[in-house]
N, C-alpha and C. Protein backbone atom coordinates (compact mmCIF):
# COMPACT_ATOMS: atom_id res chain seq x y z
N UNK A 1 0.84 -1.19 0.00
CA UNK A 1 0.00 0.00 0.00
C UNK A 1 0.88 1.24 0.00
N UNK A 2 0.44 1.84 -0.95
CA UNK A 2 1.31 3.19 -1.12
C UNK A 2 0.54 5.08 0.45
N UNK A 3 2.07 5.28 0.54
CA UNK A 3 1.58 6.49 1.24
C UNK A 3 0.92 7.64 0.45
N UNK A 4 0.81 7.44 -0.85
CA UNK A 4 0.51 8.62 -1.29
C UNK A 4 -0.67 8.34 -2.26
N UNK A 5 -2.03 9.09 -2.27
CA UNK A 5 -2.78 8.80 -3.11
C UNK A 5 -2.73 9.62 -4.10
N UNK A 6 -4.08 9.86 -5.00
CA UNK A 6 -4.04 10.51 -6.45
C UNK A 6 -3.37 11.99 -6.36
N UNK A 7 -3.60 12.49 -7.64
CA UNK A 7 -2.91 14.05 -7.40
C UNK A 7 -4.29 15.05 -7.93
N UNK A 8 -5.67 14.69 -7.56
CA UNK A 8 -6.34 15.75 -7.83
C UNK A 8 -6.93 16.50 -6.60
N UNK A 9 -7.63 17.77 -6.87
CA UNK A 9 -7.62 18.80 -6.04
C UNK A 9 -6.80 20.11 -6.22
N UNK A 10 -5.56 19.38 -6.90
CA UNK A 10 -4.69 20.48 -6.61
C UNK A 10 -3.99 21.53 -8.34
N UNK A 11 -3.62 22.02 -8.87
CA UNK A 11 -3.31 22.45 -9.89
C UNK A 11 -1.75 21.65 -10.56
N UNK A 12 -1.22 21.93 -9.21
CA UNK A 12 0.15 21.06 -9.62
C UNK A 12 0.58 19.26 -9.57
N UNK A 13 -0.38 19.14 -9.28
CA UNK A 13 0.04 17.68 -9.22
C UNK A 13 0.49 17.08 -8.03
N UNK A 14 0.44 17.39 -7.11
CA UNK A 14 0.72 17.27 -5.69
C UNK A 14 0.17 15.94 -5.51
N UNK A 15 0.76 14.84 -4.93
CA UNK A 15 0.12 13.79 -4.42
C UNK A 15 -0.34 13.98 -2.95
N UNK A 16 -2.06 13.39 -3.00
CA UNK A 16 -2.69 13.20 -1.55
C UNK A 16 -1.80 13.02 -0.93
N UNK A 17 -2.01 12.57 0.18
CA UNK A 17 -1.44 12.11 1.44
C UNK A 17 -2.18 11.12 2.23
N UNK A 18 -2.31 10.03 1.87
CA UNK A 18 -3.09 9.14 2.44
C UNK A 18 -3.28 8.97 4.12
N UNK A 19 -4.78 9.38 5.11
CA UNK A 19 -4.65 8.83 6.10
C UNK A 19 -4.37 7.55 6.87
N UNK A 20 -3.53 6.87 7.27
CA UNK A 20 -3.48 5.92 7.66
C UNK A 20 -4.40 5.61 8.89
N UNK A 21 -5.99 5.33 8.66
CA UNK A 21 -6.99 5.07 9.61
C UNK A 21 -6.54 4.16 10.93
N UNK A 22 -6.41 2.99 10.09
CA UNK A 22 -5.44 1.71 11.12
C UNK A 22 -3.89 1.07 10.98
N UNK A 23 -3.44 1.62 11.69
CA UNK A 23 -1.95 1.48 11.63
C UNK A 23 -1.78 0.41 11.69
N UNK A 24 -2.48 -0.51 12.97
CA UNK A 24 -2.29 -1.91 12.76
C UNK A 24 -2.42 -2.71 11.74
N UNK A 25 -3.33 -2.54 11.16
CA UNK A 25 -4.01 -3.18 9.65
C UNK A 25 -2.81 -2.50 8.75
N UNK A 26 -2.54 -1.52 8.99
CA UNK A 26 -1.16 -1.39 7.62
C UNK A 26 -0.17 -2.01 7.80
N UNK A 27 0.36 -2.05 8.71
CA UNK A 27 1.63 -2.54 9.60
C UNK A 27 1.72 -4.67 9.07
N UNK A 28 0.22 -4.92 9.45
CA UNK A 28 -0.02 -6.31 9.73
C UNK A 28 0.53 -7.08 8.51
N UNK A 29 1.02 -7.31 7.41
CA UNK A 29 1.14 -7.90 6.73
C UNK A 29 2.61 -8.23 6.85
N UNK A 30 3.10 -7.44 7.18
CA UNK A 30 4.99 -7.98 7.58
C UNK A 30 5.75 -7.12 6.62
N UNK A 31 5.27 -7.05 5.30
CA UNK A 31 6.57 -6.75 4.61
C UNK A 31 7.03 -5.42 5.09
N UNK A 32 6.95 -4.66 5.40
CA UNK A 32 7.30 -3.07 5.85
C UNK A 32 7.05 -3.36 7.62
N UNK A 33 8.66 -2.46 7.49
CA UNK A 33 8.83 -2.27 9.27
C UNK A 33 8.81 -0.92 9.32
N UNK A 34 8.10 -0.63 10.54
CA UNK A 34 8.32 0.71 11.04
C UNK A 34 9.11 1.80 10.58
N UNK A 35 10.66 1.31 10.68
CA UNK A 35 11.24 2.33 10.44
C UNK A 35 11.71 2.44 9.08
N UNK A 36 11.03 1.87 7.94
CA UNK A 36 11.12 1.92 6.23
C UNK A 36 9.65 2.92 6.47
N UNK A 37 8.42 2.60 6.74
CA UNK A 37 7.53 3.12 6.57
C UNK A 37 7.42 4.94 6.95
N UNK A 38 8.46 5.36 8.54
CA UNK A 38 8.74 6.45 9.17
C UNK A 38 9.92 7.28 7.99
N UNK A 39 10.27 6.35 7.62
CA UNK A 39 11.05 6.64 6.42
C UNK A 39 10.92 7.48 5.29
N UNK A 40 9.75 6.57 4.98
CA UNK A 40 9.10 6.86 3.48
C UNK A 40 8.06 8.01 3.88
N UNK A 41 7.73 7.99 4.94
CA UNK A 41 6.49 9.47 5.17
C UNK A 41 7.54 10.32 5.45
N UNK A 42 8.95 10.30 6.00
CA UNK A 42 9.79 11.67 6.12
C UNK A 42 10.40 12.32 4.98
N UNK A 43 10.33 11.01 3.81
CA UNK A 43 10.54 11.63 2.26
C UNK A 43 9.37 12.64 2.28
N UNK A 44 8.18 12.02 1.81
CA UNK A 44 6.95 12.40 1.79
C UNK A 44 7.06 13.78 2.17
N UNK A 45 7.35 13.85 3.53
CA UNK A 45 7.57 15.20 4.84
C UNK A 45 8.06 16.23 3.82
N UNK A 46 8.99 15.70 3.61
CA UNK A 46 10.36 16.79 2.92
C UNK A 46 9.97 17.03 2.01
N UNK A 47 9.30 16.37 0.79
CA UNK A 47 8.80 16.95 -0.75
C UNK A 47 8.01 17.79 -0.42
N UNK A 48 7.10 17.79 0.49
CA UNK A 48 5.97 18.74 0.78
C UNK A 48 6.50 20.00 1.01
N UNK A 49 7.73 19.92 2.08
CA UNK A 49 7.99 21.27 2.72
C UNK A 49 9.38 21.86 1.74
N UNK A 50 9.76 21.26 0.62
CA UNK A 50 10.25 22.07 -0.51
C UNK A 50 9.25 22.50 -1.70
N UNK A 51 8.00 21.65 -1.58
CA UNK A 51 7.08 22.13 -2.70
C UNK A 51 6.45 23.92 -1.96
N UNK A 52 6.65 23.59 -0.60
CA UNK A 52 5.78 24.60 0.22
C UNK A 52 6.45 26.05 -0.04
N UNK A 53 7.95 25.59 0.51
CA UNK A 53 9.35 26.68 0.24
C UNK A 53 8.55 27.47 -1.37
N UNK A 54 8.45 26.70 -2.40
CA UNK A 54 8.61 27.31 -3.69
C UNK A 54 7.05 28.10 -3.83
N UNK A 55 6.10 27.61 -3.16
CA UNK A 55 4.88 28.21 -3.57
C UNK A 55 5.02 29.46 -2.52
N UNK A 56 5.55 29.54 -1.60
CA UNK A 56 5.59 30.64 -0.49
C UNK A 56 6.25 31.79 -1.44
N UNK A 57 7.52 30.84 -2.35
CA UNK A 57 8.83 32.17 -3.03
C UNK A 57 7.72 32.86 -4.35
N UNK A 58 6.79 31.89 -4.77
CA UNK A 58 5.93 32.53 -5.82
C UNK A 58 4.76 33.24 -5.50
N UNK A 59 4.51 32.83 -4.16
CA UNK A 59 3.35 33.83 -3.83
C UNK A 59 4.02 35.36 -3.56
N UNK A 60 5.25 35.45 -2.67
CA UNK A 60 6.22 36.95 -2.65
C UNK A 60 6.58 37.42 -3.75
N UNK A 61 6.60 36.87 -4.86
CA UNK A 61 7.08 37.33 -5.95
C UNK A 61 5.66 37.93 -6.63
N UNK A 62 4.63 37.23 -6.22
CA UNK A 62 3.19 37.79 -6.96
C UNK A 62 2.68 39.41 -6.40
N UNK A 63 2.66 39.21 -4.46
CA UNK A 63 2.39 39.99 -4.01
C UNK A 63 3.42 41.44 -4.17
N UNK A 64 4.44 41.17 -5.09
CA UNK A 64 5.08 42.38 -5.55
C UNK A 64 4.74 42.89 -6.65
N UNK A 65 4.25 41.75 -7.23
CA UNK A 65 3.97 42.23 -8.97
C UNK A 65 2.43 42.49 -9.14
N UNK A 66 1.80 42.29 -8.47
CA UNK A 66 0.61 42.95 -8.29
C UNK A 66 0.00 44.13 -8.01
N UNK A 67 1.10 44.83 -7.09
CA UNK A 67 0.65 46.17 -6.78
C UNK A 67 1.40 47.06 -8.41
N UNK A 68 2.61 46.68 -8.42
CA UNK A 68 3.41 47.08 -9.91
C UNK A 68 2.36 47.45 -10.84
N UNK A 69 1.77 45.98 -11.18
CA UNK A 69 0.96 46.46 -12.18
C UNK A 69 -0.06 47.32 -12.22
N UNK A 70 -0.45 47.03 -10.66
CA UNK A 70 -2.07 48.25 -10.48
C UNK A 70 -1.15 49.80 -10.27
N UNK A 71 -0.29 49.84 -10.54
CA UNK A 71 0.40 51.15 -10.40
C UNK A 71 0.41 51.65 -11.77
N UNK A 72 0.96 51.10 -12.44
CA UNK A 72 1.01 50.77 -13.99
C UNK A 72 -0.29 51.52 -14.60
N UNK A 73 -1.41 50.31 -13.92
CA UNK A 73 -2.66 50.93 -15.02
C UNK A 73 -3.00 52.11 -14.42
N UNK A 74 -2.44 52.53 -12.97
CA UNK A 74 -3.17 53.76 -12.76
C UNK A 74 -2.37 54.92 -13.36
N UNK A 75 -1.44 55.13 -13.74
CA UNK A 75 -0.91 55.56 -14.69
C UNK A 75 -0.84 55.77 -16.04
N UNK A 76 -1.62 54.73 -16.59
CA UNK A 76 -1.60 54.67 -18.13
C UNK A 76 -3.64 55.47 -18.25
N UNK A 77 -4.19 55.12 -16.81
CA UNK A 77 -5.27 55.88 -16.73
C UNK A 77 -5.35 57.87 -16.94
N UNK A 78 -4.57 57.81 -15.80
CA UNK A 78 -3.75 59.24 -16.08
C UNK A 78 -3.37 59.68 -17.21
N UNK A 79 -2.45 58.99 -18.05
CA UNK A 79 -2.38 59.90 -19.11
C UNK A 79 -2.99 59.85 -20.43
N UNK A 80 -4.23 58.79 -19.95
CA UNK A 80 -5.61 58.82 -20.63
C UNK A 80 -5.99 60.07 -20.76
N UNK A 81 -6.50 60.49 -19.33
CA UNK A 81 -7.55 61.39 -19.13
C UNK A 81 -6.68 62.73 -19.54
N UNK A 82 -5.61 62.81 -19.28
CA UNK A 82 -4.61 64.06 -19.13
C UNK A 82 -4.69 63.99 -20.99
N UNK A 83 -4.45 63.03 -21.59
CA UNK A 83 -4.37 63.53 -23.56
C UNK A 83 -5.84 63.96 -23.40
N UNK A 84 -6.95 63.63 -23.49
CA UNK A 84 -8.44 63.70 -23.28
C UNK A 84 -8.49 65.37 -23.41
N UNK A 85 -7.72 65.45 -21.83
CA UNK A 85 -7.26 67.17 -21.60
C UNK A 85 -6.66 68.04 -22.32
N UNK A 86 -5.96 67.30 -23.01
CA UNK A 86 -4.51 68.53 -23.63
C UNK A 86 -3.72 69.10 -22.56
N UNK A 87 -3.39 68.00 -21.27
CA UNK A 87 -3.05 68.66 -20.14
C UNK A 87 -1.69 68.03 -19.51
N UNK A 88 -0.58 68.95 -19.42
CA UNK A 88 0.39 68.62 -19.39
C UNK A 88 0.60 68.35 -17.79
N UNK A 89 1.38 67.32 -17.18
CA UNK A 89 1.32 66.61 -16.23
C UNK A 89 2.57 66.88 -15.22
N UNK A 90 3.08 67.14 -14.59
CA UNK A 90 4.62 66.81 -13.26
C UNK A 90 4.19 65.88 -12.56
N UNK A 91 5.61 65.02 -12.71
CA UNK A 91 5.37 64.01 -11.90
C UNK A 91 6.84 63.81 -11.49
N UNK A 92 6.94 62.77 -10.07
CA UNK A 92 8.57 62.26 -10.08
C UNK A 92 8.66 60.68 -10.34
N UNK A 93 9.44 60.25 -11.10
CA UNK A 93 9.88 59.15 -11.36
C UNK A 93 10.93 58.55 -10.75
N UNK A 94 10.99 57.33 -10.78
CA UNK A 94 12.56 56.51 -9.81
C UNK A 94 13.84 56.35 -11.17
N UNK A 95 14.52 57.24 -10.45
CA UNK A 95 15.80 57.01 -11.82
C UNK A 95 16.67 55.62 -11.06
N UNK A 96 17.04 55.63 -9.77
CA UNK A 96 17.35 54.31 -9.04
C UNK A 96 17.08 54.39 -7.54
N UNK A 97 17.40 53.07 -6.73
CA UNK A 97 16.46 53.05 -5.66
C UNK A 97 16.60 54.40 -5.09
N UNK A 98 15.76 54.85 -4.32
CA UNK A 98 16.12 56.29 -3.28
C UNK A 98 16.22 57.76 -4.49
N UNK A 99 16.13 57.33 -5.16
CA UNK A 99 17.06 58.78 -6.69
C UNK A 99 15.51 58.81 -7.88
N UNK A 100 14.99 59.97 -7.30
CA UNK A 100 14.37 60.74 -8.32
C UNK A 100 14.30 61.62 -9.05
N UNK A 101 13.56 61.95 -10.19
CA UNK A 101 13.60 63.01 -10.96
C UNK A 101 12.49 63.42 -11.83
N UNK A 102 12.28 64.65 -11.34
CA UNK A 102 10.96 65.22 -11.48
C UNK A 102 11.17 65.85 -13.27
N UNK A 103 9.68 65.43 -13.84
CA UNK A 103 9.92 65.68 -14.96
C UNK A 103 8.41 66.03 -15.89
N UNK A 104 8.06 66.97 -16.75
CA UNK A 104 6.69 67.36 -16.92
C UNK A 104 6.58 66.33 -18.36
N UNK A 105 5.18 65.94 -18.73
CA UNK A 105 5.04 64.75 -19.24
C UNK A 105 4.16 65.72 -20.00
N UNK A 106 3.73 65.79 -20.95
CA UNK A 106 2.67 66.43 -22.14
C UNK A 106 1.59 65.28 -22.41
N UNK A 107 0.68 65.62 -23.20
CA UNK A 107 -0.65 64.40 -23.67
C UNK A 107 0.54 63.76 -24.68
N UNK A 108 0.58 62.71 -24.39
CA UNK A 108 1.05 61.38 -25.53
C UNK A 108 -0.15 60.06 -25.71
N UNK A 109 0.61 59.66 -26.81
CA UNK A 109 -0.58 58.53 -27.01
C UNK A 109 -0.06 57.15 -26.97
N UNK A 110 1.24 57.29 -26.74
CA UNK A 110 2.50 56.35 -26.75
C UNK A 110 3.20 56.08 -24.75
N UNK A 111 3.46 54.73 -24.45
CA UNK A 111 4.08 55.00 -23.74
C UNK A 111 4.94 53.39 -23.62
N UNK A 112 5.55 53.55 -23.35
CA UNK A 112 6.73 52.52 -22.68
C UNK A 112 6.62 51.55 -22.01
N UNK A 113 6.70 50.17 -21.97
CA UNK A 113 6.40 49.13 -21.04
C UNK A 113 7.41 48.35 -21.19
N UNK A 114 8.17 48.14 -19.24
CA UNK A 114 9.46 47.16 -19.42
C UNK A 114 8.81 45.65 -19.48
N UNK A 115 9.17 44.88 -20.19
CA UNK A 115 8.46 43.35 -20.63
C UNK A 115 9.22 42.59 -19.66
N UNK A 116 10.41 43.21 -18.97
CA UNK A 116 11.63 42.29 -18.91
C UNK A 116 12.69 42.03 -18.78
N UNK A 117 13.88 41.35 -18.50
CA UNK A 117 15.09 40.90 -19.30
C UNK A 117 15.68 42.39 -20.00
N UNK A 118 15.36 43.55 -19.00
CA UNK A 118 15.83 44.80 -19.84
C UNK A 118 15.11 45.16 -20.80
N UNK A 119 14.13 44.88 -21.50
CA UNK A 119 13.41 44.62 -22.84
C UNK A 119 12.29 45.64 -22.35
N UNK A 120 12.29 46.63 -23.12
CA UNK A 120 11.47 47.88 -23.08
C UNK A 120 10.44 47.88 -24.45
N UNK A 121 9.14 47.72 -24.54
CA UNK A 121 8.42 48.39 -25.97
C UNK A 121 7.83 49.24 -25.77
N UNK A 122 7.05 50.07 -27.14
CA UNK A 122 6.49 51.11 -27.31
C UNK A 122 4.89 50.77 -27.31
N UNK A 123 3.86 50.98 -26.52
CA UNK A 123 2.57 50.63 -26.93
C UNK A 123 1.81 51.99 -26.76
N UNK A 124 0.72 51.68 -27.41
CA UNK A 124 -0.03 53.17 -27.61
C UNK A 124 -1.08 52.67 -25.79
N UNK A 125 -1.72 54.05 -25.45
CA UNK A 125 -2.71 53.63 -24.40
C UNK A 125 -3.56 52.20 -24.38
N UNK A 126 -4.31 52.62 -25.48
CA UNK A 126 -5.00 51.33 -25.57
C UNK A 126 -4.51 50.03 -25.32
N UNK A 127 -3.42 49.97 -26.00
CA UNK A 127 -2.68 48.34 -26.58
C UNK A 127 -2.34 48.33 -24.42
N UNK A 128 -1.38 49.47 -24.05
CA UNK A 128 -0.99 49.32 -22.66
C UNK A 128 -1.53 48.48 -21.83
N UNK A 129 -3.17 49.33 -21.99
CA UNK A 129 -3.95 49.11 -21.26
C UNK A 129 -4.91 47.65 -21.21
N UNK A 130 -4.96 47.31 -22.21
CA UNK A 130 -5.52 46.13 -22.84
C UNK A 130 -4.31 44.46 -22.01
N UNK A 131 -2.89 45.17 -22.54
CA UNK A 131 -2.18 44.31 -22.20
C UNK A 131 -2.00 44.66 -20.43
N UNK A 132 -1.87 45.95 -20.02
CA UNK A 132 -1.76 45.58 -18.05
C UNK A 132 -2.76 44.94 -17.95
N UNK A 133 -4.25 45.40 -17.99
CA UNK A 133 -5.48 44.35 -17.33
C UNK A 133 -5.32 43.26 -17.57
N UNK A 134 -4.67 42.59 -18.79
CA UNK A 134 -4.78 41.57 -18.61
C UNK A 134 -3.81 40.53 -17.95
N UNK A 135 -2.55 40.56 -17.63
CA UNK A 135 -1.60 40.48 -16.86
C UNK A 135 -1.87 40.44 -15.22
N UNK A 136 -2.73 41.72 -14.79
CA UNK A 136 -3.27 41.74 -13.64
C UNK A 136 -4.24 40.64 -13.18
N UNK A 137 -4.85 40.14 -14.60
CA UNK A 137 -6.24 39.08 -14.02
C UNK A 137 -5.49 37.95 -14.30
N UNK A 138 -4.52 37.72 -14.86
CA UNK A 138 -3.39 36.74 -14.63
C UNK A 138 -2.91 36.54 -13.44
N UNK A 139 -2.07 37.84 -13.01
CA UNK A 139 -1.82 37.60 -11.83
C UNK A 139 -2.27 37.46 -10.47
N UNK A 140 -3.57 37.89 -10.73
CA UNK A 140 -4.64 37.38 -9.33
C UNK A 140 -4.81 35.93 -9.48
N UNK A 141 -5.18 35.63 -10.69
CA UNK A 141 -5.84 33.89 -11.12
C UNK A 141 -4.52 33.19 -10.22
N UNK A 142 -3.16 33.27 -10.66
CA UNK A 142 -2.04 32.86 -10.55
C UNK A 142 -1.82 33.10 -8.81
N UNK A 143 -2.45 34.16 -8.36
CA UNK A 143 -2.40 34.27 -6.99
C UNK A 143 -3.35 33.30 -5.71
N UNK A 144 -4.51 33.21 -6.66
CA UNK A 144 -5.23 32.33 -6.00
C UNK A 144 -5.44 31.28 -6.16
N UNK A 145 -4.36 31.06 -7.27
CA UNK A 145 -4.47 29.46 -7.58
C UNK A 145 -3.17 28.92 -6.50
N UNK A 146 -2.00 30.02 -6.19
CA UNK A 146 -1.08 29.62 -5.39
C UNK A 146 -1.74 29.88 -4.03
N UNK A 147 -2.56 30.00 -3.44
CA UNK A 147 -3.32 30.10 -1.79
C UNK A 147 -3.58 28.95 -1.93
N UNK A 148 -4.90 28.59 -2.62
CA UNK A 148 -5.35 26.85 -3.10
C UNK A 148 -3.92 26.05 -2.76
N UNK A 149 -2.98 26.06 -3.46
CA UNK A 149 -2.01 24.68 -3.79
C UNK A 149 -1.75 25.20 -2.35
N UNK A 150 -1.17 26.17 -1.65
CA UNK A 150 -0.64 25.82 -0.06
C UNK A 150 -1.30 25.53 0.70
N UNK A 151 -2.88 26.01 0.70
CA UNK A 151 -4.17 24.96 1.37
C UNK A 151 -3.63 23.61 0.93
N UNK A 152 -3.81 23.39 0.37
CA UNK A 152 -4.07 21.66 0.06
C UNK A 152 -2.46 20.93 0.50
N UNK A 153 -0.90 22.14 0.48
CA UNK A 153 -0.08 21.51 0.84
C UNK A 153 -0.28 21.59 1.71
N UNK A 154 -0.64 22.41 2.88
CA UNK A 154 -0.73 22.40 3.89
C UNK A 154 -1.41 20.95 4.86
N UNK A 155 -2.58 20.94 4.28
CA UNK A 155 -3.29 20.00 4.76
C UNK A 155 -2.28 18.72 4.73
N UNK A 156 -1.84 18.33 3.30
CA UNK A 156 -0.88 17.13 2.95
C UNK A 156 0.20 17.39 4.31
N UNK A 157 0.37 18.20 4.71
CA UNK A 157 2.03 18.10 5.46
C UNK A 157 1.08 17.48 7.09
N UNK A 158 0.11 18.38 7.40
CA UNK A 158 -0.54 18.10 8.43
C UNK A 158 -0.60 16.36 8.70
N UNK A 159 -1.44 16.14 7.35
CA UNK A 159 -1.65 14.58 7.81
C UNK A 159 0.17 13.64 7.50
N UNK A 160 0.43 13.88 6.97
CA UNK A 160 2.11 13.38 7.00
C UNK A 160 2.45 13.48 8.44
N UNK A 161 2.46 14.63 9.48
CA UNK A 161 2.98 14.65 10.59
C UNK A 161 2.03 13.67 10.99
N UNK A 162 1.02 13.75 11.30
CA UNK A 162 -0.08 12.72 12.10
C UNK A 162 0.23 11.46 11.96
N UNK A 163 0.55 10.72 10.59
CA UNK A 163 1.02 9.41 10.17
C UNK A 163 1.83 9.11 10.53
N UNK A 164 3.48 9.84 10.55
CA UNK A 164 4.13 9.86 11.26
C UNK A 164 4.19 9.67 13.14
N UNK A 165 3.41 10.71 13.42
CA UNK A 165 3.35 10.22 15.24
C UNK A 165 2.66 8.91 14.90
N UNK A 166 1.31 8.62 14.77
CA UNK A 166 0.76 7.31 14.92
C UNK A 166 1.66 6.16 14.57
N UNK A 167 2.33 6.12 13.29
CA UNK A 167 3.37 5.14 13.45
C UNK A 167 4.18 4.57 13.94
N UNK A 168 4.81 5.61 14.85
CA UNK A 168 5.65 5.57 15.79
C UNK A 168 5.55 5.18 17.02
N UNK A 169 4.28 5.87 17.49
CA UNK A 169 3.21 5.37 18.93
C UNK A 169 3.02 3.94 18.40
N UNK A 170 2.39 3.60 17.48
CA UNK A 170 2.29 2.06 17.68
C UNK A 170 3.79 0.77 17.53
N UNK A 171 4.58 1.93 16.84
CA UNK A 171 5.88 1.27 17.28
C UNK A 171 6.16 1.05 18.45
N UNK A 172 6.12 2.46 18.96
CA UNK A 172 6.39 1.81 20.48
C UNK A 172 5.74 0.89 21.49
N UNK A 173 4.52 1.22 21.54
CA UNK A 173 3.72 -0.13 22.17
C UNK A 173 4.05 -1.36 21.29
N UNK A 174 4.29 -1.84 20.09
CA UNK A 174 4.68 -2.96 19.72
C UNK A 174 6.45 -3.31 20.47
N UNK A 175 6.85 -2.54 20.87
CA UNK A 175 7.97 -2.76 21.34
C UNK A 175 7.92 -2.97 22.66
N UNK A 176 7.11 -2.37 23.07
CA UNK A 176 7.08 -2.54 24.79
C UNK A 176 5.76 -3.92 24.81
N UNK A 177 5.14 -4.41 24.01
CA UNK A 177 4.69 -5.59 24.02
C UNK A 177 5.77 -6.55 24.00
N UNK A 178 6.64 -5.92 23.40
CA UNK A 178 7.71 -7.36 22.88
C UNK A 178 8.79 -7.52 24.31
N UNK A 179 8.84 -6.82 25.00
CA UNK A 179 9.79 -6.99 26.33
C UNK A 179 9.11 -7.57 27.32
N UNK A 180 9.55 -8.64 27.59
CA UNK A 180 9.18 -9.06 29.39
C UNK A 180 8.93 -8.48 29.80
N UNK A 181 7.82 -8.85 31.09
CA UNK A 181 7.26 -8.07 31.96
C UNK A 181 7.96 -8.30 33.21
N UNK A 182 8.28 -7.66 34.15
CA UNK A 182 8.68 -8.12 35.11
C UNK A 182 7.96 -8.72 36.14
């Protein structure tokens, strides 16, 4: 009998975590001892809590790029309304961390988006705007699809610890069955 059941529920493929109801009844057949089985759930243990590590590093990486972008469109809103206007704008920009520079912006219909990898293009409002919203509903989807997978790792690590103690507890009473009594 395997510790790990199917992989649905989850987006990534995560295998269940099977409860072990009766330890005795798992135990009973002989081929697996205790400490192969304490074994194989501390693998188990460990895949979970490096799958956990990486969804924690992608959820910090989201909750940065999320506000970015809603900064983004509120900006590309601005100089919506400001061309609309014919209305020329001051603003300060980050030339590097801590280092700004204030600079007056005119109605354009063009503006700049870093993609990247250094990689800067030219998009008009529209195209901007078309492409932040949609990035943003990316990155929420992508946000709440990573809450989900650490729910469900979570739960998986929970019952891993539980399997773990119970295995062990009945190790030990099988061991202290096995010693003379005095």
């Amino acid at each position: 009998m395997s510790l790990e059941g199917d992989k649905t529920g989850n987006s990534l493929g995560i295998p269940k975590a099977i409860f072990l109801e009766d330890v005795e009844k798992f135990m009973k057949d002989g081929s697996k001892t205790a400490e192969e089985v304490l074994r194989k759930l501390e693998e188990l243990f460990q895949k979970y809590r490096v799958m956990e590590v990486s969804l924690l590093q992608k959820k910090e990486k989201l909750k940065i790029q999320i506000p970015d972008i809603k900064q983004s469109l509120d900006m590309i809103q601005l100089l919506k309304r400001n061309k609309a206007n014919e209305k020329t704008i001051e603003t300060d920009f980050i030339l590097s961390h801590n280092l700004y520079a204030r600079a007056e912006v005119p109605p354009t219909e063009k503006v700049g988006l870093w993609l990247g990898a250094n990689v800067m293009l030219e998009y008009s409002l529209e195209q901007a705007d078309e492409l932040l919203s949609k990035n943003l509903k990316q990155a929420n989807q992508s946000m709440e699809q990573t809450d989900n997978d650490l729910d469900f790792l979570k739960d998986q690590i929970t019952t891993t610890e539980v399997n773990m103690a119970r295995v062990y507890n009945w190790d030990v009473k099988r061991r202290q069955s096995l010693k003379p009594s005095v």
